[in-house]
C-alpha atoms as a PDB file:
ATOM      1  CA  UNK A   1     -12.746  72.346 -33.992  1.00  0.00           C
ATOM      2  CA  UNK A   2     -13.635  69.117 -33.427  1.00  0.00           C
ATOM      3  CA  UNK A   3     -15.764  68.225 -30.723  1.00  0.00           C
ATOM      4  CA  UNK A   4     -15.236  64.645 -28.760  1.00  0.00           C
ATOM      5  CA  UNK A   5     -18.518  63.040 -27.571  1.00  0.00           C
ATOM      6  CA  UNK A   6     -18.359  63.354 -23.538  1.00  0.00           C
ATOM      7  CA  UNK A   7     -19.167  59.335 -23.230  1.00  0.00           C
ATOM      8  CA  UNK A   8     -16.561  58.676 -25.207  1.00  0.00           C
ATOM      9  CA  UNK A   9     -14.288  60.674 -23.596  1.00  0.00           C
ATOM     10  CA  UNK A  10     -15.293  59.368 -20.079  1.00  0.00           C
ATOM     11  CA  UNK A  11     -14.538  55.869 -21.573  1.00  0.00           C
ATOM     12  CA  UNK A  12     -10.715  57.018 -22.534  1.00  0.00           C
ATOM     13  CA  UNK A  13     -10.439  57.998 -18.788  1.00  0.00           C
ATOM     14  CA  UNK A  14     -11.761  55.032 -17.053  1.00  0.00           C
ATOM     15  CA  UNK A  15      -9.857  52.836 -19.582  1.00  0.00           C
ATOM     16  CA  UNK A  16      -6.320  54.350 -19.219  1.00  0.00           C
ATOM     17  CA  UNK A  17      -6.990  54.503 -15.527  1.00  0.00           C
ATOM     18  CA  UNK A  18      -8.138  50.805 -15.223  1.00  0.00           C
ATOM     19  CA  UNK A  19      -4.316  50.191 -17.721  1.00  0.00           C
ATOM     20  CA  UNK A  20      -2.723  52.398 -15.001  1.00  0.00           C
ATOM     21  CA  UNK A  21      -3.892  50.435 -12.009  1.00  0.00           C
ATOM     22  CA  UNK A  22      -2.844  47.336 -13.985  1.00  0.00           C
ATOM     23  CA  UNK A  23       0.854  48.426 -14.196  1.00  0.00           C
ATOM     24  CA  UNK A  24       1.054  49.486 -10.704  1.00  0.00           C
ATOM     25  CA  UNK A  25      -0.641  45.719  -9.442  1.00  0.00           C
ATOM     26  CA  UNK A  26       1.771  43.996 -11.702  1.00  0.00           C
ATOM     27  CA  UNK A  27       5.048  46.167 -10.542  1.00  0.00           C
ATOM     28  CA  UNK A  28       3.611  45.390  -6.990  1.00  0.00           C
ATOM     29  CA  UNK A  29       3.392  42.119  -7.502  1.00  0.00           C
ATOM     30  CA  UNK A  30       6.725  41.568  -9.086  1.00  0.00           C
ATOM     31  CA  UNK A  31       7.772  42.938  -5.652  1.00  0.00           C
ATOM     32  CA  UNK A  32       6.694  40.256  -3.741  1.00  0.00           C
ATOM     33  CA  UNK A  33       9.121  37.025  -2.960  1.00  0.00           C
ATOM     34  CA  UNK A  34       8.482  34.150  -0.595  1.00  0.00           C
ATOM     35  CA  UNK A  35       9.812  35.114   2.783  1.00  0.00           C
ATOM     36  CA  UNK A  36       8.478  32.067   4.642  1.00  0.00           C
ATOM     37  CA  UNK A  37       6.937  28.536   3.525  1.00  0.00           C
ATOM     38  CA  UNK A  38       3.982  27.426   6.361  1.00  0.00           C
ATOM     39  CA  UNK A  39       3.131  23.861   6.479  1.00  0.00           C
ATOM     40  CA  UNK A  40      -0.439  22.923   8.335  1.00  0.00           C
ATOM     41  CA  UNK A  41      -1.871  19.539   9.944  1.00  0.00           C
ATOM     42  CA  UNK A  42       1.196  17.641   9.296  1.00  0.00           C
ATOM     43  CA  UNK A  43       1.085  14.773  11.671  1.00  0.00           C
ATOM     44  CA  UNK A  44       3.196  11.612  10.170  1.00  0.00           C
ATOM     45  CA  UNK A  45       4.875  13.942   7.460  1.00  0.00           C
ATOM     46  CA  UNK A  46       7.272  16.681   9.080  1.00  0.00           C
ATOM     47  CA  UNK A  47       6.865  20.380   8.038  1.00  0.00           C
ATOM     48  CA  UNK A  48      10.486  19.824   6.741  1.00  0.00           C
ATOM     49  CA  UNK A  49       9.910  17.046   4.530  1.00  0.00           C
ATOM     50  CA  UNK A  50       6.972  18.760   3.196  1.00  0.00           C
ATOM     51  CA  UNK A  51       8.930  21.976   2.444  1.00  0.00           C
ATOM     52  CA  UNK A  52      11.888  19.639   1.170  1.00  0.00           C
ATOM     53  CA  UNK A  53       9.328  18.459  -1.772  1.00  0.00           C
ATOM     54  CA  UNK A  54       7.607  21.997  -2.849  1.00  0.00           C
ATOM     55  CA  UNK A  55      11.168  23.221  -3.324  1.00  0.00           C
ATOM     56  CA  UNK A  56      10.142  26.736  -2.900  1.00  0.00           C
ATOM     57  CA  UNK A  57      12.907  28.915  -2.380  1.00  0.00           C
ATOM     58  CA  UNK A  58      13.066  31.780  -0.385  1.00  0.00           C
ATOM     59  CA  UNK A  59      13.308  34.921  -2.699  1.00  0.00           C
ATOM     60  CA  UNK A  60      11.248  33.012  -5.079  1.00  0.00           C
ATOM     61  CA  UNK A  61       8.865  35.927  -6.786  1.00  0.00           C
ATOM     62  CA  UNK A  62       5.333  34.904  -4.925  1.00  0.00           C
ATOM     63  CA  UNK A  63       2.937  35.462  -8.394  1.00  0.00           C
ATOM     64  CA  UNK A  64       5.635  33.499 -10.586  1.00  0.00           C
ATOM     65  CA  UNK A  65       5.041  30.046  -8.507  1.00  0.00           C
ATOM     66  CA  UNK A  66       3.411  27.245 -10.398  1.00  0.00           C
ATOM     67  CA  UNK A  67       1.182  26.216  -7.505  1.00  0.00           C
ATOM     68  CA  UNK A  68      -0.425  23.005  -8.981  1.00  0.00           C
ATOM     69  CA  UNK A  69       2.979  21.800  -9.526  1.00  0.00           C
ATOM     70  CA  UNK A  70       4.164  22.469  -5.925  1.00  0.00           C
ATOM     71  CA  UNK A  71       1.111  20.551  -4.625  1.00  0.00           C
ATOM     72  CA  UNK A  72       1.647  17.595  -6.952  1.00  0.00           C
ATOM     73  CA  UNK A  73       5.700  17.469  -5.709  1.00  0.00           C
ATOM     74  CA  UNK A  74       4.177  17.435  -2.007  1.00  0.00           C
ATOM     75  CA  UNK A  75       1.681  14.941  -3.015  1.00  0.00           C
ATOM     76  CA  UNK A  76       4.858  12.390  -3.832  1.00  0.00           C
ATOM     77  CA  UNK A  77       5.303  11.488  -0.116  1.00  0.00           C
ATOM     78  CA  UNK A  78       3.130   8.499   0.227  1.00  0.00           C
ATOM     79  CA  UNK A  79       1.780   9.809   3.482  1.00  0.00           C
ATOM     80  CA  UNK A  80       0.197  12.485   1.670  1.00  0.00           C
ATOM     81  CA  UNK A  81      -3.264  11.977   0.020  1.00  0.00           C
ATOM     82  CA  UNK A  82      -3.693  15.929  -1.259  1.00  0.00           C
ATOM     83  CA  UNK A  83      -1.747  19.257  -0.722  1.00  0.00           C
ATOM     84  CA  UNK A  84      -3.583  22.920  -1.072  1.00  0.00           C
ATOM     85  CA  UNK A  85      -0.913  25.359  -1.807  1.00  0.00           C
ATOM     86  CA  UNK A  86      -2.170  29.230  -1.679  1.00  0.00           C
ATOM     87  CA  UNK A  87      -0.483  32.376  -1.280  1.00  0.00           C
ATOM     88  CA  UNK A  88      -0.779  33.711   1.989  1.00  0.00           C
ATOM     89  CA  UNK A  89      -0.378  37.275   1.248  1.00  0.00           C
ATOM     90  CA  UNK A  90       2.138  39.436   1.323  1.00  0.00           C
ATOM     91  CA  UNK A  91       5.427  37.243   1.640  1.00  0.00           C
ATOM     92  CA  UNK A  92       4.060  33.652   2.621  1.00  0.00           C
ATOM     93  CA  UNK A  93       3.281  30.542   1.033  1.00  0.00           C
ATOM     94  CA  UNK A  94       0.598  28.636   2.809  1.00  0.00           C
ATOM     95  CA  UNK A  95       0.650  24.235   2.523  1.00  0.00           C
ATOM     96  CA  UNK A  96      -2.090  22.391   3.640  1.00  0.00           C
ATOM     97  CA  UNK A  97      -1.646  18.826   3.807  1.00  0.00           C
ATOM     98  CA  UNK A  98      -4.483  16.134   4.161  1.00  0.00           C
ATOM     99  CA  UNK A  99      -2.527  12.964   5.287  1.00  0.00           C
ATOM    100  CA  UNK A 100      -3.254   9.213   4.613  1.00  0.00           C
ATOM    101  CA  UNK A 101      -4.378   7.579   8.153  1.00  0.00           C
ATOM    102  CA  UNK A 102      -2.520   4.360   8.857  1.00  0.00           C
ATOM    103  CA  UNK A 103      -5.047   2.141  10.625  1.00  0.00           C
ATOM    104  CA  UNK A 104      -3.160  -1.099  11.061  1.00  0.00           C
ATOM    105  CA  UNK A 105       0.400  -2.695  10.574  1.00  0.00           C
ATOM    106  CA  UNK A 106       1.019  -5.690   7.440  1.00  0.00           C
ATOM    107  CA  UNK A 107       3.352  -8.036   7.805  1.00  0.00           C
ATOM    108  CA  UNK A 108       4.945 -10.201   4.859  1.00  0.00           C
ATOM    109  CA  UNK A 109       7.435 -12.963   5.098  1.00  0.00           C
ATOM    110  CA  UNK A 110       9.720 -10.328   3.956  1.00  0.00           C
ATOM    111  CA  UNK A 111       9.217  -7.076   5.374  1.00  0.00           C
ATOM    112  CA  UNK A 112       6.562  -4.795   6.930  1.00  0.00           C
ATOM    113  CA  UNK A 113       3.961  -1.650   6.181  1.00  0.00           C
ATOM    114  CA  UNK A 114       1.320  -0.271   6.988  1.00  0.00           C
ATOM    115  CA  UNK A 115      -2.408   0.622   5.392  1.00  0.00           C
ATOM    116  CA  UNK A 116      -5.082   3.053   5.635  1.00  0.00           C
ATOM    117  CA  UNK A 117      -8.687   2.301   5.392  1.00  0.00           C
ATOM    118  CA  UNK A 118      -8.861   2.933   1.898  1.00  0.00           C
ATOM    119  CA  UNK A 119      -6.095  -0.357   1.698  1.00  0.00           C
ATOM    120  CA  UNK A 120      -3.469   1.748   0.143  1.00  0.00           C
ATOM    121  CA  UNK A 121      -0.086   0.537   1.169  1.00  0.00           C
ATOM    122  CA  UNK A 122       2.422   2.582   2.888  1.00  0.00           C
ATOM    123  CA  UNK A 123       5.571   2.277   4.481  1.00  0.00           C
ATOM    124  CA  UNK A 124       6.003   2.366   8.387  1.00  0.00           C
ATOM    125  CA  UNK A 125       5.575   5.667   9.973  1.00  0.00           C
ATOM    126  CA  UNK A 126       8.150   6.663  11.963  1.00  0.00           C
ATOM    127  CA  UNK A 127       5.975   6.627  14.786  1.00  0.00           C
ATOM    128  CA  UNK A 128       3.874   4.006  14.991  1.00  0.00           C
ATOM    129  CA  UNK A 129       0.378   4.734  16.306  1.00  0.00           C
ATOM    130  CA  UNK A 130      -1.164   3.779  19.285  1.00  0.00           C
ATOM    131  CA  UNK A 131      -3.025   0.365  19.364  1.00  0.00           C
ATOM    132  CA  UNK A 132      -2.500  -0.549  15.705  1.00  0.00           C
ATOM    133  CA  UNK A 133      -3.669  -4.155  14.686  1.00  0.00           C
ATOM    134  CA  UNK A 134      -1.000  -6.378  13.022  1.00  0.00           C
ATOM    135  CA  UNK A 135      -2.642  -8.112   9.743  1.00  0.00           C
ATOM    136  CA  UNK A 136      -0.749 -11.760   9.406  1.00  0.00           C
ATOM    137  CA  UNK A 137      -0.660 -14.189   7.468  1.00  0.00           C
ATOM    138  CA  UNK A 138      -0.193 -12.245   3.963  1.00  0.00           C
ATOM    139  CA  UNK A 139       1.851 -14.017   1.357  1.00  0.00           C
ATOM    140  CA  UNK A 140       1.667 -11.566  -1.739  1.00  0.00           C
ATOM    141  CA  UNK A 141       4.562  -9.185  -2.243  1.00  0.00           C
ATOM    142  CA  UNK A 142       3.385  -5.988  -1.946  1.00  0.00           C
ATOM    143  CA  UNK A 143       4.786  -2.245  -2.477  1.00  0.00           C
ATOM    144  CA  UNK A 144       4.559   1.345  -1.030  1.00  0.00           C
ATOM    145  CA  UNK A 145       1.109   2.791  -3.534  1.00  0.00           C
ATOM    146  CA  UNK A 146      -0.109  -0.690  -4.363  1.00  0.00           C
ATOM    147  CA  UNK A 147      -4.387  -1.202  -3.470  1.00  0.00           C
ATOM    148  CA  UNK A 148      -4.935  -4.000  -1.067  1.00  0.00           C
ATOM    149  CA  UNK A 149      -7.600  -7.074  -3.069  1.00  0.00           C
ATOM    150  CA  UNK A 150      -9.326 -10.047  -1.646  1.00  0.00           C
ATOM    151  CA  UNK A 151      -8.925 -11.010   2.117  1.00  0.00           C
ATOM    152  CA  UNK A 152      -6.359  -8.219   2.794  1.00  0.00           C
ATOM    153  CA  UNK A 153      -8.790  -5.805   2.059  1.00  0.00           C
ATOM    154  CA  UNK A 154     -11.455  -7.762   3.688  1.00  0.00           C
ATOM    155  CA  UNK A 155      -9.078  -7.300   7.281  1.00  0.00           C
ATOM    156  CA  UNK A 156      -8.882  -3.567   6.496  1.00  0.00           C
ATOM    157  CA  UNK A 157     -12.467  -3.372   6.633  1.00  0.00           C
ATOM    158  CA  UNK A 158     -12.842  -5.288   9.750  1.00  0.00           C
ATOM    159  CA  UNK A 159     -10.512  -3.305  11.108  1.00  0.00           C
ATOM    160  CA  UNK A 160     -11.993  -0.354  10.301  1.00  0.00           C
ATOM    161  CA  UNK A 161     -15.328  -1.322  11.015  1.00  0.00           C
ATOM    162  CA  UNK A 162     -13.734  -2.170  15.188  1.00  0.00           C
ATOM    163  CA  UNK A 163     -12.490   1.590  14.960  1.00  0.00           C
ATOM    164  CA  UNK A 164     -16.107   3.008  14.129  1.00  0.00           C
ATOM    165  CA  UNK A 165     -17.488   1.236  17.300  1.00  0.00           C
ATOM    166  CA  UNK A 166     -14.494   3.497  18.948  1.00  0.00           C
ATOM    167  CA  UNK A 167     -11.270   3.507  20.179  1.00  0.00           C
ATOM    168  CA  UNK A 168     -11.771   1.216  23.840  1.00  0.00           C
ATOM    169  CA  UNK A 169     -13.748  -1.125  21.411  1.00  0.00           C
ATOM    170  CA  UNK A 170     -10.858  -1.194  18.711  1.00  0.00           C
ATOM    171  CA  UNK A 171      -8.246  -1.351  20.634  1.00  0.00           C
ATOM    172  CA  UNK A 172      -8.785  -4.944  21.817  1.00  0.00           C
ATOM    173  CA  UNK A 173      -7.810  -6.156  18.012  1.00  0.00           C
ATOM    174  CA  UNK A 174      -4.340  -7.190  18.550  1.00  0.00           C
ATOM    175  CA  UNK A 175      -4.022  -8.861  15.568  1.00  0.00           C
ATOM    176  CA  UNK A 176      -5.748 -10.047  12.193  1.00  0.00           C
ATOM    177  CA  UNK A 177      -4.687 -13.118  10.499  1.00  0.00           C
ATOM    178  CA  UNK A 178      -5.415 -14.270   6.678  1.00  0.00           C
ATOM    179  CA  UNK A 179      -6.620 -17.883   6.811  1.00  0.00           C
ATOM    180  CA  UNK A 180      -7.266 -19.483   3.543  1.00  0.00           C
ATOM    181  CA  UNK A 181      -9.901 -16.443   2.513  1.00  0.00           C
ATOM    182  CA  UNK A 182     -11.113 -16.198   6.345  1.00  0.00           C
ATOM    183  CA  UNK A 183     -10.421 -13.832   9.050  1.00  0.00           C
ATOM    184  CA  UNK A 184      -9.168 -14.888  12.546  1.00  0.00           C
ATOM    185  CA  UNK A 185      -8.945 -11.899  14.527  1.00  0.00           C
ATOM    186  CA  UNK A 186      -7.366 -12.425  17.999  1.00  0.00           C
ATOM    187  CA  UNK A 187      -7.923 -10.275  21.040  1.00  0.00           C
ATOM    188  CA  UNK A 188      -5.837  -7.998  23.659  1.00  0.00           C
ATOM    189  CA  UNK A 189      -8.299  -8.971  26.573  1.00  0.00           C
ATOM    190  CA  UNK A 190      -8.536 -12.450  27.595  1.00  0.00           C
ATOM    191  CA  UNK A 191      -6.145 -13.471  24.505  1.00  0.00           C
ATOM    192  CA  UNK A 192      -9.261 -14.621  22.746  1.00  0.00           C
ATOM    193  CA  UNK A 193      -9.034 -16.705  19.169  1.00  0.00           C
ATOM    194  CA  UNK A 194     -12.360 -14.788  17.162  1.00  0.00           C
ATOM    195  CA  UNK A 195     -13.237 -16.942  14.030  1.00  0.00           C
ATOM    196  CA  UNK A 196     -14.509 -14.042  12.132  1.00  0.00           C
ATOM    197  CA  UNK A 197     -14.691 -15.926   8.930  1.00  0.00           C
ATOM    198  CA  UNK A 198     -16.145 -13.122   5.694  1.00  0.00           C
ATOM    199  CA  UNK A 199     -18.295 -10.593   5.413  1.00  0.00           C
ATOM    200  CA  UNK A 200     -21.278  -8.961   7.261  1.00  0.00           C
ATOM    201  CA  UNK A 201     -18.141  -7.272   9.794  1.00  0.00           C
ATOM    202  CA  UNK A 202     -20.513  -4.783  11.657  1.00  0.00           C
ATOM    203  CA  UNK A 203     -22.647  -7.509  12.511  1.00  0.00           C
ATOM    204  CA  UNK A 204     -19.866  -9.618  14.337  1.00  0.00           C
ATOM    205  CA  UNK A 205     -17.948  -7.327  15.567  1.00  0.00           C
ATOM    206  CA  UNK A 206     -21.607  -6.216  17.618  1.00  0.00           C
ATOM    207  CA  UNK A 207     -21.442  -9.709  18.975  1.00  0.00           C
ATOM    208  CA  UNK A 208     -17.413  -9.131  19.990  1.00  0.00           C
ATOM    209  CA  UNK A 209     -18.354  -6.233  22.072  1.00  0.00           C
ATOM    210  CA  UNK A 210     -21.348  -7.392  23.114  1.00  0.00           C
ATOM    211  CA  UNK A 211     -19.284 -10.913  24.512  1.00  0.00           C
ATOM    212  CA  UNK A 212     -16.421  -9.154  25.867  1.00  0.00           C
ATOM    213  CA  UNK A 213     -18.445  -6.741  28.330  1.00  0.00           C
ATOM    214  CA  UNK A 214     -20.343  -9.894  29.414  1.00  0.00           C
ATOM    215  CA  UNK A 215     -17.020 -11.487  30.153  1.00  0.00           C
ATOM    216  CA  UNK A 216     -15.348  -8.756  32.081  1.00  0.00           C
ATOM    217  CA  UNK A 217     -18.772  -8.541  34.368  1.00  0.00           C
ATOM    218  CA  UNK A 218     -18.188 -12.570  34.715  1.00  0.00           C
ATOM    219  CA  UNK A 219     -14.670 -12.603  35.706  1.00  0.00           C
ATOM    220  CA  UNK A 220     -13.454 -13.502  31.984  1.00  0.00           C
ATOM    221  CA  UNK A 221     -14.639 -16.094  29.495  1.00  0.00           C
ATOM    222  CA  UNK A 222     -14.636 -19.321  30.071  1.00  0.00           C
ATOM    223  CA  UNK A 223     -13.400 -20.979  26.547  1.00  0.00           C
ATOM    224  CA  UNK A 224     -10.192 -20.338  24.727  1.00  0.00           C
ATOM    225  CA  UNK A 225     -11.853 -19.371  21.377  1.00  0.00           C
ATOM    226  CA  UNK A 226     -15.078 -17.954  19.555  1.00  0.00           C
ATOM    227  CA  UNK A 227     -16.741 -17.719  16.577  1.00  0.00           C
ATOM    228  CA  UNK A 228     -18.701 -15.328  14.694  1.00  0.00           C
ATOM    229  CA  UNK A 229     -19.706 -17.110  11.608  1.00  0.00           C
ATOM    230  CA  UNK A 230     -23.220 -17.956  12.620  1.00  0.00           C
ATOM    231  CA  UNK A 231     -26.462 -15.529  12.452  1.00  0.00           C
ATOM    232  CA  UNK A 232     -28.255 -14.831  15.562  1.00  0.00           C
ATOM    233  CA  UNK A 233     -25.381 -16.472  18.516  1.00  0.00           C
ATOM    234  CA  UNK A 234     -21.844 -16.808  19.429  1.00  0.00           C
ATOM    235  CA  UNK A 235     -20.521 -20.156  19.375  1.00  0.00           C
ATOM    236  CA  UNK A 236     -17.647 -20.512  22.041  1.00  0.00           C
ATOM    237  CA  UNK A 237     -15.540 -23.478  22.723  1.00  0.00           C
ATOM    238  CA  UNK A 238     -12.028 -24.498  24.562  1.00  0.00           C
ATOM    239  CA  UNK A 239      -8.761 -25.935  23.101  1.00  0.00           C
ATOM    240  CA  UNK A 240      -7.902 -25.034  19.685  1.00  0.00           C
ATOM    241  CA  UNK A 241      -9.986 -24.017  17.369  1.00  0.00           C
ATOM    242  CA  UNK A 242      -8.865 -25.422  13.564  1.00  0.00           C
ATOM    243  CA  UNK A 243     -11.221 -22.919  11.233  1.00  0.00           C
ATOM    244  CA  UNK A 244     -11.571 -25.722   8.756  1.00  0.00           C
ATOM    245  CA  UNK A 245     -12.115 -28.880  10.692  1.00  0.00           C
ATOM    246  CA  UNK A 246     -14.190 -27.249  14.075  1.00  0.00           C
ATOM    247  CA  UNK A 247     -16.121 -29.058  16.313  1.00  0.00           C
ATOM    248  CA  UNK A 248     -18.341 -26.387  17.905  1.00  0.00           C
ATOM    249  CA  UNK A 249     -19.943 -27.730  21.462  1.00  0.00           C
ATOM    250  CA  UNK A 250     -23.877 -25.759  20.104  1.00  0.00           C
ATOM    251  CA  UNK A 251     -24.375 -27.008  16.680  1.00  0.00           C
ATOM    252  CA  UNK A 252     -25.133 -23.663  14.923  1.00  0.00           C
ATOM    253  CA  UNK A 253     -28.568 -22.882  13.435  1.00  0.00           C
ATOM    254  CA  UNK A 254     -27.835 -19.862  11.839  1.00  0.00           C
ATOM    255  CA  UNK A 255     -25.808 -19.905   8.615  1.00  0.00           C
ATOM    256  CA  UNK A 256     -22.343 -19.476   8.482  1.00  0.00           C
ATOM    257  CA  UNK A 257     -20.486 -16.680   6.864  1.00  0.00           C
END
């Protein structure tokens, strides 16, 4: 009679259990279908758009859903930087959207969009946020997924730069305007003209806040424009201020940029 080593033996066991257990997950999970489709942290994208692009129908069997796929359908709406897609055991399918943040409206000669702070271009929301800067005086054509260049993106990151000193701060940009590779930035409060000219944005935008909190304690500022350009002051004047042919009242001692 022949004898079968016990280890061996024990091995058989385990191995047709583990092959047993195998069959019953996969019969289980050829039980499961998608009962319901759950969106999260949609904000300028509806849940039904979003469920509209993953084109997951109900029924659908759960484990046969190409979830990388789904995500990069979702991920089509130009609102929508990434999608997670998951399972969300036992009959659910779980999408998690992270949304582009529209920080300011662009207007062309021809039509209108907006931009997030990474100067991506998008179309209008629906809704239009609260106490979003209009950016002027662009002349390129531009379309929905294009990456904002030169002074555009330079206004994005002024305008961005106003938002991180917060939202009473950055809400007194009314309006950004492209000037021959400058930035004129003009102001809610006292309808100020700011010559903000290029670069160095945190720095200037210091001296805004700093100048418009001086000016509400005063009773309001008493010129019609100012301008950043210059290292270490403000220099203010009255009438109109022409960013290319200026006559500031302090000569500046500071260089301009």
């Amino acid at each position: 009679m022949l004898k079968i080593d016990r280890t061996y033996l024990n091995l058989i066991i385990v191995i047709s259990a583990l092959g047993a257990l195998f069959l019953l997950s996969q019969s289980w999970k050829n039980q499961l279908v998608v009962e319901k489709v759950k969106v999260y942290d949609e904000r300028l994208v509806t849940g039904d758009e979003v469920k509209s692009l993953a084109d997951i129908r109900t029924g659908s069997p759960l484990y046969k859903l190409r979830l990388l796929k789904i995500a990069k359908r979702v991920e089509e709406n130009p609102f929508v930087d990434k999608a997670v897609v998951v399972r969300a055991l036992p009959y659910d399918v779980a999408i998690t959207v992270k949304e582009r943040d529209p920080i300011a409206v662009v207007a062309t000669p021809t039509s209108a969009y907006s931009i997030d702070k990474h100067g991506i271009i998008l179309p209008l929301p629906m809704q239009r946020k609260n106490n979003m800067p209009v950016i002027t005086g662009v002349h390129e054509q531009l379309q929905v997924g294009d990456t904002a260049t030169g002074t555009l993106m330079q206004a994005v990151d002024f305008v961005n730069d106003a938002q991180n000193l917060g939202p009473a701060f950055s809400a007194n940009i009314a309006e950004v305007r492209l000037d021959h590779g400058d930035l004129i930035a003009y102001t809610t409060v006292f309808s100020l003209q700011v010559i903000v000219g290029k670069n160095d944005f945190n720095r200037k935008l210091l001296y805004l806040q700093k100048f418009l909190q001086e000016a509400a304690i005063n009773g309001g500022p008493q010129c019609s424009y100012v301008d950043l350009r210059y290292n270490g002051q403000i220099v203010v004047g009255t009438g109109t201020a022409d960013i290319h042919s200026q006559l500031a009242i302090v000569k500046p001692a500071g260089k301009e940029n």
